[in-house]
C-alpha atoms as a PDB file:
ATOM      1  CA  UNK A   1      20.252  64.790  29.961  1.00  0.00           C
ATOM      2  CA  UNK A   2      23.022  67.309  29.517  1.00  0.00           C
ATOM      3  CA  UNK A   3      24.881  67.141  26.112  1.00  0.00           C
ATOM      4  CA  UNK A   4      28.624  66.801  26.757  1.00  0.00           C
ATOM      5  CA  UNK A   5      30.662  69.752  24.924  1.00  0.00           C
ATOM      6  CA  UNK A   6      33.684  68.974  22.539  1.00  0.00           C
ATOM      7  CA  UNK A   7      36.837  70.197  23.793  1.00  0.00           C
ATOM      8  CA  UNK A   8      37.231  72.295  20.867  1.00  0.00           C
ATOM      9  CA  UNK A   9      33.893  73.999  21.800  1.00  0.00           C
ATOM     10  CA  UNK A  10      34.496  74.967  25.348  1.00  0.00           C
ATOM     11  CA  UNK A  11      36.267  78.067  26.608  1.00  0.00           C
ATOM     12  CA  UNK A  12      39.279  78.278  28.464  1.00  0.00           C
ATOM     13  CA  UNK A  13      37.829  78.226  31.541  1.00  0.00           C
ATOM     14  CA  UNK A  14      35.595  75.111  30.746  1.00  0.00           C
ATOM     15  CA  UNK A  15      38.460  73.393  30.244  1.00  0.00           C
ATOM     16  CA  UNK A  16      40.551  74.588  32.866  1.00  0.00           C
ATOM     17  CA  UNK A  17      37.522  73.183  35.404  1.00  0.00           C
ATOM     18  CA  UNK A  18      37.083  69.899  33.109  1.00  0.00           C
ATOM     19  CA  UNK A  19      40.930  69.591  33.911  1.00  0.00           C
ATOM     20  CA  UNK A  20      40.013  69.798  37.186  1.00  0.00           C
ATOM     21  CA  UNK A  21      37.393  67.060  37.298  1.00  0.00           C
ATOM     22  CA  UNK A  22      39.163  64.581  35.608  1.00  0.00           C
ATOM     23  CA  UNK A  23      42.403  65.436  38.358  1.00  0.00           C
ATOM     24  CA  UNK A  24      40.006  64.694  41.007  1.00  0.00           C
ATOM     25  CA  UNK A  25      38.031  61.214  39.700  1.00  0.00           C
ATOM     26  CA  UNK A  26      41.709  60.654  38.777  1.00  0.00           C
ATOM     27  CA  UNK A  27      42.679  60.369  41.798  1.00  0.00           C
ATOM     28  CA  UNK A  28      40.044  59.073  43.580  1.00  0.00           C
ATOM     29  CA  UNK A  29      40.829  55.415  40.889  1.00  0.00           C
ATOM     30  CA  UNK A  30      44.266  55.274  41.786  1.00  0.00           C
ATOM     31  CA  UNK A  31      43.347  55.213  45.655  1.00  0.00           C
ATOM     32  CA  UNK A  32      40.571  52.412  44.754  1.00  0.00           C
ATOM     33  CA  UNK A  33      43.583  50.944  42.649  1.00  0.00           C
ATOM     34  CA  UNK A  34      41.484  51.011  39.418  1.00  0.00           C
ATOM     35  CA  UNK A  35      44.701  51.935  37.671  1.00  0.00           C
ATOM     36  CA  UNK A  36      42.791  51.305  33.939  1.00  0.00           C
ATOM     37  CA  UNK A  37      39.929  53.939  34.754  1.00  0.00           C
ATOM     38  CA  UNK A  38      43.076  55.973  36.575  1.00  0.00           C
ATOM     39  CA  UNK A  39      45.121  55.906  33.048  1.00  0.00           C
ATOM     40  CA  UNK A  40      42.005  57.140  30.808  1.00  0.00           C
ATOM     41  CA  UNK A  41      41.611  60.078  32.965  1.00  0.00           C
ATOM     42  CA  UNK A  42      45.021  60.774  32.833  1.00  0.00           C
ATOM     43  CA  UNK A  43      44.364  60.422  28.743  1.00  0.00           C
ATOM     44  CA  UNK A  44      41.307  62.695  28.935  1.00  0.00           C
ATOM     45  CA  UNK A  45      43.154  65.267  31.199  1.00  0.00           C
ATOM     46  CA  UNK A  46      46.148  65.600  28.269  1.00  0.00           C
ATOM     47  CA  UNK A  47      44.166  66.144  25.287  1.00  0.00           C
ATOM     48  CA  UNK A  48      41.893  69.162  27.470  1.00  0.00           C
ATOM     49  CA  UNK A  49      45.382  70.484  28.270  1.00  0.00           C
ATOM     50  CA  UNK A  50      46.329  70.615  24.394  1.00  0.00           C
ATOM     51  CA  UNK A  51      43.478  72.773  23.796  1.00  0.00           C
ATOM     52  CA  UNK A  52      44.898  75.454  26.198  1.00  0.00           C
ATOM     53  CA  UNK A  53      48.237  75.389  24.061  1.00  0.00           C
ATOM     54  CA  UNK A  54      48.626  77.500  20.765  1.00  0.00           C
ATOM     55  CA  UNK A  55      49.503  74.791  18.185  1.00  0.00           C
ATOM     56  CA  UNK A  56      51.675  77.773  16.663  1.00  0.00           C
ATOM     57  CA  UNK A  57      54.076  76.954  19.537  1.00  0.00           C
ATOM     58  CA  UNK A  58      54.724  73.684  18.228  1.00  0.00           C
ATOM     59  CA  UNK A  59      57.405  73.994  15.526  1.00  0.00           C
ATOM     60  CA  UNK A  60      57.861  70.870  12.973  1.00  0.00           C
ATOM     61  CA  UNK A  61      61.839  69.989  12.431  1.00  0.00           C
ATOM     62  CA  UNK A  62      61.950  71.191  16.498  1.00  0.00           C
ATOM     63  CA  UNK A  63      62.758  68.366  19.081  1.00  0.00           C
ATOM     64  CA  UNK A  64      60.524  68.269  22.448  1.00  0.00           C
ATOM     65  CA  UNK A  65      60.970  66.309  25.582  1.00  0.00           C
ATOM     66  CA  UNK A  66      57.955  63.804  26.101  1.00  0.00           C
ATOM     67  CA  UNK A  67      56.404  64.791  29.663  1.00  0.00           C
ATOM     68  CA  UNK A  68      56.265  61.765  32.202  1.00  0.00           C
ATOM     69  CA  UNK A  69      58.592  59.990  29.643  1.00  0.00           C
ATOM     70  CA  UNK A  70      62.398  61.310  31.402  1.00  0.00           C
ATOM     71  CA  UNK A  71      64.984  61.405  28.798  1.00  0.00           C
ATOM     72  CA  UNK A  72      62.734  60.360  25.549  1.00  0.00           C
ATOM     73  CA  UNK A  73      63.120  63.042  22.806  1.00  0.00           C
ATOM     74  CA  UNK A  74      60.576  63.331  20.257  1.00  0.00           C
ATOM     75  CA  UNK A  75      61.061  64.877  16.477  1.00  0.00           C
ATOM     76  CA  UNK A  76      57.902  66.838  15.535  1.00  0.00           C
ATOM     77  CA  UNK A  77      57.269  66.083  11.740  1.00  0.00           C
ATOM     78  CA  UNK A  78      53.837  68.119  11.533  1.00  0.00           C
ATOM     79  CA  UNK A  79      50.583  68.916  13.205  1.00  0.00           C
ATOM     80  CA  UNK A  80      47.115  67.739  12.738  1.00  0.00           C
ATOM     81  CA  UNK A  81      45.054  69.251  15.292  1.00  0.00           C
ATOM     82  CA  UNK A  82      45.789  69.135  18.693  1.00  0.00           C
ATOM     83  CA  UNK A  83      48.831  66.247  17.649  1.00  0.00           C
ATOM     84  CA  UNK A  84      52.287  66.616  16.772  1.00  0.00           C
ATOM     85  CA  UNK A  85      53.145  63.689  13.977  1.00  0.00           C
ATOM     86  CA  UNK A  86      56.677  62.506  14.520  1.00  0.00           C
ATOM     87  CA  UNK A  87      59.070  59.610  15.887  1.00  0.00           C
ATOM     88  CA  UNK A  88      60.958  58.919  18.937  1.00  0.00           C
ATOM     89  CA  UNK A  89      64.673  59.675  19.351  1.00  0.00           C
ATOM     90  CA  UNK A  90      66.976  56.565  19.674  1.00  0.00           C
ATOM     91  CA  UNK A  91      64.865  54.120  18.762  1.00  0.00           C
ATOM     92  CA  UNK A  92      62.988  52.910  15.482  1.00  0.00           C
ATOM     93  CA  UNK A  93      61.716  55.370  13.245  1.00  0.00           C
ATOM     94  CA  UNK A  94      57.974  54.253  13.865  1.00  0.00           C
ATOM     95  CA  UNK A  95      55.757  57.510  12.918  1.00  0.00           C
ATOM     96  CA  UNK A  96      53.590  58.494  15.958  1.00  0.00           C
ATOM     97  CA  UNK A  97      51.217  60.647  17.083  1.00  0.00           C
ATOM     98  CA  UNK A  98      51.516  62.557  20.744  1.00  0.00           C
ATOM     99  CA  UNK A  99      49.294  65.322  21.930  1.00  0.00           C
ATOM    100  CA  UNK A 100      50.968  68.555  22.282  1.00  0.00           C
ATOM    101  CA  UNK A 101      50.482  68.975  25.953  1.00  0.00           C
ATOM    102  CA  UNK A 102      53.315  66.258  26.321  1.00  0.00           C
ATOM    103  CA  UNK A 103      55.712  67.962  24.479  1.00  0.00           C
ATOM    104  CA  UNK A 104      57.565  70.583  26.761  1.00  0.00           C
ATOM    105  CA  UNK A 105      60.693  72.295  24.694  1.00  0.00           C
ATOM    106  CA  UNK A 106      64.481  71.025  24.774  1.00  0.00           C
ATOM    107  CA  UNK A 107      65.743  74.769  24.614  1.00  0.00           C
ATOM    108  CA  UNK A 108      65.609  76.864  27.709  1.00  0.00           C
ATOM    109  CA  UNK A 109      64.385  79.938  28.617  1.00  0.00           C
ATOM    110  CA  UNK A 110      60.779  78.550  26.809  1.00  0.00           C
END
């Protein structure tokens, strides 16, 4: 039986066909309309994207949009991994934790 590697472990091109993968059985549960198995690869595929982003591009204090979430602004408060710690914009100040692949920046020409 093959060991499954760690995200953290694998290169970027692992990761980049592990992205791939999960896009495909993705897929394949939404046509079947298994839209619970179609949401955890859609999970899975998010934190293997956050390992292809520097965490250095992250900046805490800096507001992000939340990707697939139009309109939703999120306050990054600090980092722990491959999550940014923060709270929601407009709503209550409930600390959260997103993965950095949905955070895309507010400021242009990023």
């Amino acid at each position: 039986m093959e060991t499954e590697k760690k995200y953290s472990e694998m290169t970027e091109y692992e990761l980049r066909t592990e992205i791939g993968k999960l896009h495909e059985k993705g897929q394949k549960a939404e046509q079947l309309g298994i839209l619970n198995e179609y949401a955890v690869y859609q999970r899975k595929m998010v934190m293997a994207q956050s390992f292809l982003i520097d965490p250095k591009t992250i900046i805490p204090g800096e507001i992000y949009k939340i990707e697939g979430d139009d309109g939703v602004f999120f306050q990054v408060d600090y980092l722990k991994g491959r999550f940014a710690w923060g709270y929601r914009l407009g709503g209550e100040r409930a600390d959260e934790a997103l993965p950095i692949a949905m955070l895309k920046p507010v400021k242009s020409g990023k």
